[in-house]
Protein backbone atom coordinates (compact mmCIF):
# COMPACT_ATOMS: atom_id res chain seq x y z
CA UNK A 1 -35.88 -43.89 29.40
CA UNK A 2 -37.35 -40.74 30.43
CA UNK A 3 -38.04 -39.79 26.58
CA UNK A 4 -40.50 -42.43 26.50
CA UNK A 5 -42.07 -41.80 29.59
CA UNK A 6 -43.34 -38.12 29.07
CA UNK A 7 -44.11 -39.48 25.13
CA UNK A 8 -46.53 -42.24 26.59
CA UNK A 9 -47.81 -39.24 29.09
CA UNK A 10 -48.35 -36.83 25.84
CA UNK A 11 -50.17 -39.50 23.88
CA UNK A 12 -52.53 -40.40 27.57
CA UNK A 13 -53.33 -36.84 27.43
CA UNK A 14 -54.10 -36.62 23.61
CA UNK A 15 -56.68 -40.00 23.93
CA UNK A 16 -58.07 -38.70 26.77
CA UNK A 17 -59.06 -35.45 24.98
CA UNK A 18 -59.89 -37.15 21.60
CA UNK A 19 -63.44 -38.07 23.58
CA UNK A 20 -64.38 -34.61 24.88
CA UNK A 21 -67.08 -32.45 23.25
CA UNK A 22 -64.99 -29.04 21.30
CA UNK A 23 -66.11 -25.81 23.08
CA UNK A 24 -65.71 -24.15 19.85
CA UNK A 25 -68.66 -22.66 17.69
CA UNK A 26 -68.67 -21.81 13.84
CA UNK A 27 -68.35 -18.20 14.51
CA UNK A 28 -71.15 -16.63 11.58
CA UNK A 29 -73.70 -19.51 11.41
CA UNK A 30 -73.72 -20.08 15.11
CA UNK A 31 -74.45 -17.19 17.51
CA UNK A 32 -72.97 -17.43 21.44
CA UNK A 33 -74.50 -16.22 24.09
CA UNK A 34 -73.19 -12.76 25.03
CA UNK A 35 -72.62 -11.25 28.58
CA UNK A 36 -74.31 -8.43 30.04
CA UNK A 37 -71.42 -6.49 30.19
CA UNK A 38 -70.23 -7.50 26.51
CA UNK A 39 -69.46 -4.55 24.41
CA UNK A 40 -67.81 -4.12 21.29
CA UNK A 41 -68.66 -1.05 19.24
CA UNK A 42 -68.87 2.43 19.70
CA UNK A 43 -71.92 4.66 19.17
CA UNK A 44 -72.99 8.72 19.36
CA UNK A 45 -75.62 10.01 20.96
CA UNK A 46 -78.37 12.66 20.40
CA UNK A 47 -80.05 15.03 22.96
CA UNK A 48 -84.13 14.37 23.67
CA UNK A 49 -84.52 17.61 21.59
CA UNK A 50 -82.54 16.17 18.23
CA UNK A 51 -79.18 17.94 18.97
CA UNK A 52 -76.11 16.37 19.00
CA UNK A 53 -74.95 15.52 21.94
CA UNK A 54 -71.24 16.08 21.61
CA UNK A 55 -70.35 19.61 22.81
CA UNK A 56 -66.34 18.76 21.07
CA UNK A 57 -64.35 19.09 24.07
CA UNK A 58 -62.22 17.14 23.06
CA UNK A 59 -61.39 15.09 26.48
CA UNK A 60 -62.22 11.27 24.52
CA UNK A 61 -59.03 12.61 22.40
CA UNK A 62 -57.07 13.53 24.93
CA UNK A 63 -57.80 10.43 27.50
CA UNK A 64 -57.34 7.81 24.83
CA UNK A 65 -54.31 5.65 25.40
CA UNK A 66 -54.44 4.32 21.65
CA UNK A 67 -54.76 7.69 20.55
CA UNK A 68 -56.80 6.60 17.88
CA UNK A 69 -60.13 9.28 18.38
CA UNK A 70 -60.14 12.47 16.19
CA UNK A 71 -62.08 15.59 17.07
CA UNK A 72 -62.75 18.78 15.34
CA UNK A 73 -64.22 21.05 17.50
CA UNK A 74 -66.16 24.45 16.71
CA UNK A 75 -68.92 26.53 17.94
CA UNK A 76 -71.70 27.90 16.18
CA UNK A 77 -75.24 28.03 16.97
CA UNK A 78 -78.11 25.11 17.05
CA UNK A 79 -80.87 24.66 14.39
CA UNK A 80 -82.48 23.73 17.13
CA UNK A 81 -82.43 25.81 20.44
CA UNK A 82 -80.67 28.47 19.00
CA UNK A 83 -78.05 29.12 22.00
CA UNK A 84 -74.25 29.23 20.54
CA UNK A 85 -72.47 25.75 21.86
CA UNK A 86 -69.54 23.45 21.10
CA UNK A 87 -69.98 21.16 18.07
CA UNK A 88 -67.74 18.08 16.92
CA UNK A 89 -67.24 19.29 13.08
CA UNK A 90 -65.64 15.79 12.69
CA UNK A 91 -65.14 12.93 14.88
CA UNK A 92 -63.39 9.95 14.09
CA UNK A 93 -62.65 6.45 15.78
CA UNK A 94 -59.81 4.03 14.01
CA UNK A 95 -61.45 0.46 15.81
CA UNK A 96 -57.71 -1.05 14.12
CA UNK A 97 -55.91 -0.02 17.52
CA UNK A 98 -58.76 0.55 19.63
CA UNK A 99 -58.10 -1.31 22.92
CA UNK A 100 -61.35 -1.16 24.35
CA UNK A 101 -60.83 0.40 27.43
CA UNK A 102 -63.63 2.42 27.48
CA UNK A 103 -62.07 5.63 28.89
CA UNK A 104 -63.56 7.84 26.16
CA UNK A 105 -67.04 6.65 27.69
CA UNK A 106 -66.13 7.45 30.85
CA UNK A 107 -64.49 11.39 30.56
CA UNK A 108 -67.24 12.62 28.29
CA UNK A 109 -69.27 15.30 30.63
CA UNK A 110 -72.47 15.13 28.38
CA UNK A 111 -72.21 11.12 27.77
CA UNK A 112 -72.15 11.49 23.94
CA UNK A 113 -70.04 8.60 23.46
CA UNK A 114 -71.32 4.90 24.48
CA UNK A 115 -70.53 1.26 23.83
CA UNK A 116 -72.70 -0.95 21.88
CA UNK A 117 -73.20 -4.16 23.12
CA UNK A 118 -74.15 -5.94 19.76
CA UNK A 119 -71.22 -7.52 18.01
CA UNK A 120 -70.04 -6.19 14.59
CA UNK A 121 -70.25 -7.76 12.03
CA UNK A 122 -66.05 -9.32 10.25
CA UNK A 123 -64.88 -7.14 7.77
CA UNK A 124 -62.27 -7.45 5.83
CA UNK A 125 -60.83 -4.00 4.66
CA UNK A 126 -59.18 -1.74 7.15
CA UNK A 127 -61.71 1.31 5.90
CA UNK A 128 -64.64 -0.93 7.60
CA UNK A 129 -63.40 -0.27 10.73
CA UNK A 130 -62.72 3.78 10.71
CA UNK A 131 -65.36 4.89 12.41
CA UNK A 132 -66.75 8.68 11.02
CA UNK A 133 -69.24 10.54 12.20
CA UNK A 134 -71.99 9.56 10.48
CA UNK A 135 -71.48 5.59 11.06
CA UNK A 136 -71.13 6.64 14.92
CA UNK A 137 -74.73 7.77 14.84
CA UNK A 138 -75.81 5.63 12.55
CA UNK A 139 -74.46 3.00 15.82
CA UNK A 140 -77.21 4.98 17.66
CA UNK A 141 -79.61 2.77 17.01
CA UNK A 142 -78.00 -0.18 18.17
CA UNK A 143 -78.55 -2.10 21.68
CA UNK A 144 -76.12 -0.16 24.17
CA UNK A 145 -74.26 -1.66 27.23
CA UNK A 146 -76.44 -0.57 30.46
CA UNK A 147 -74.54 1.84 31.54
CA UNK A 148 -73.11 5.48 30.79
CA UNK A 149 -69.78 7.43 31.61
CA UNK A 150 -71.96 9.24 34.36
CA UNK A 151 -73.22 6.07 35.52
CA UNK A 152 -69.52 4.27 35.88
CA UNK A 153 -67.96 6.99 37.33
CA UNK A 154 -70.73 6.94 40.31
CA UNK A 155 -69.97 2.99 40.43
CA UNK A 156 -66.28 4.04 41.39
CA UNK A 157 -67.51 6.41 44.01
CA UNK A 158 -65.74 5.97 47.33
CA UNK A 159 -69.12 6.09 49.78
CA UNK A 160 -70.69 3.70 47.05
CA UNK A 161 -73.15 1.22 49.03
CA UNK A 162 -72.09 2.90 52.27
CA UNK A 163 -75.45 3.47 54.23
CA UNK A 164 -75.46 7.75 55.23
CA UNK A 165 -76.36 8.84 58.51
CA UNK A 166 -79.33 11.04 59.24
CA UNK A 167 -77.33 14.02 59.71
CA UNK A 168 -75.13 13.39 56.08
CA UNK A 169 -78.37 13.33 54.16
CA UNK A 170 -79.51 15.96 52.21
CA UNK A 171 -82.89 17.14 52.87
CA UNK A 172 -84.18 15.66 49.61
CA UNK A 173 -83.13 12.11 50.20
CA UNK A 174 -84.99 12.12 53.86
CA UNK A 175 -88.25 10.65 53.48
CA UNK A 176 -91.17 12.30 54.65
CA UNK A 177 -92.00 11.58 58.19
């Protein structure tokens, strides 16, 4: 008896949702709204004076729990400035295993390396989604999420929002009297 008790309670469920409106979209012809904090890509960055901005240090390499970032660092001297500095010679990003943890954004000291918050477009070879060097700053030019590595690690702070007293403020954040 029981058998056709939770079969009449499967088929009451199943009419019941037969009348509600799908939440599904046809992914390429219709676009969904996005959140702020969306991101899905990666992208390099250049200085304001044309540089690169990754100094190879390597620490996106080391911090990645996917292990799926290459760098090869070297130093040699800018076309720019002039002044001997660390380059990436090669930097690589395999999106296959990426997790998206965005720890890589978060270690670099010069915030070189951001996420994108556009989507990317399908693909359907593996190659697409090896990211080299020249597709990251190609990314560049792409919206980015509003925030840097600099900027998250602040919003982890431990005195973040915590009003200072007079005496813990620095002479530069007192206003003038």
């Amino acid at each position: 008896m029981s058998v056709f008790t939770s079969t009449f309670q499967a088929l009451g469920i199943t009419l019941r949702n037969l009348t509600r409106k799908p939440n599904t979209v046809m992914h390429p012809f219709v676009k969904r709204e996005r959140s702020a904090r969306y991101r899905q890509t990666f992208a390099l960055l250049h200085e304001a004076n044309g540089d690169e901005a990754c100094i190879g240090c390597k620490k996106c390499e080391k911090i990645c729990p996917s292990e799926v970032i290459t760098v090869v660092a070297s130093k040699h001297e800018s076309a720019i400035t002039g002044k001997k500095r660390g380059w990436a010679e090669d930097f690589n990003l395999d999106l296959t295993a990426c997790i998206v943890c965005e720890l890589c954004v978060q270690v670099c000291p010069v915030d070189a390396i951001v996420m994108c918050s556009v989507p990317t477009k399908p693909s359907f070879a593996r190659e697409d989604l090896l990211l080299t060097m020249s597709l990251l700053y190609a990314n560049e030019s792409i919206p980015r999420a509003p925030y840097t590595g600099t900027s998250l690690v602040e919003s982890h702070a431990p005195d973040r929002g915590v009003e200072k007293t007079p005496a813990e403020k620095s002479p530069a954040e007192t206003p003038p009297a």
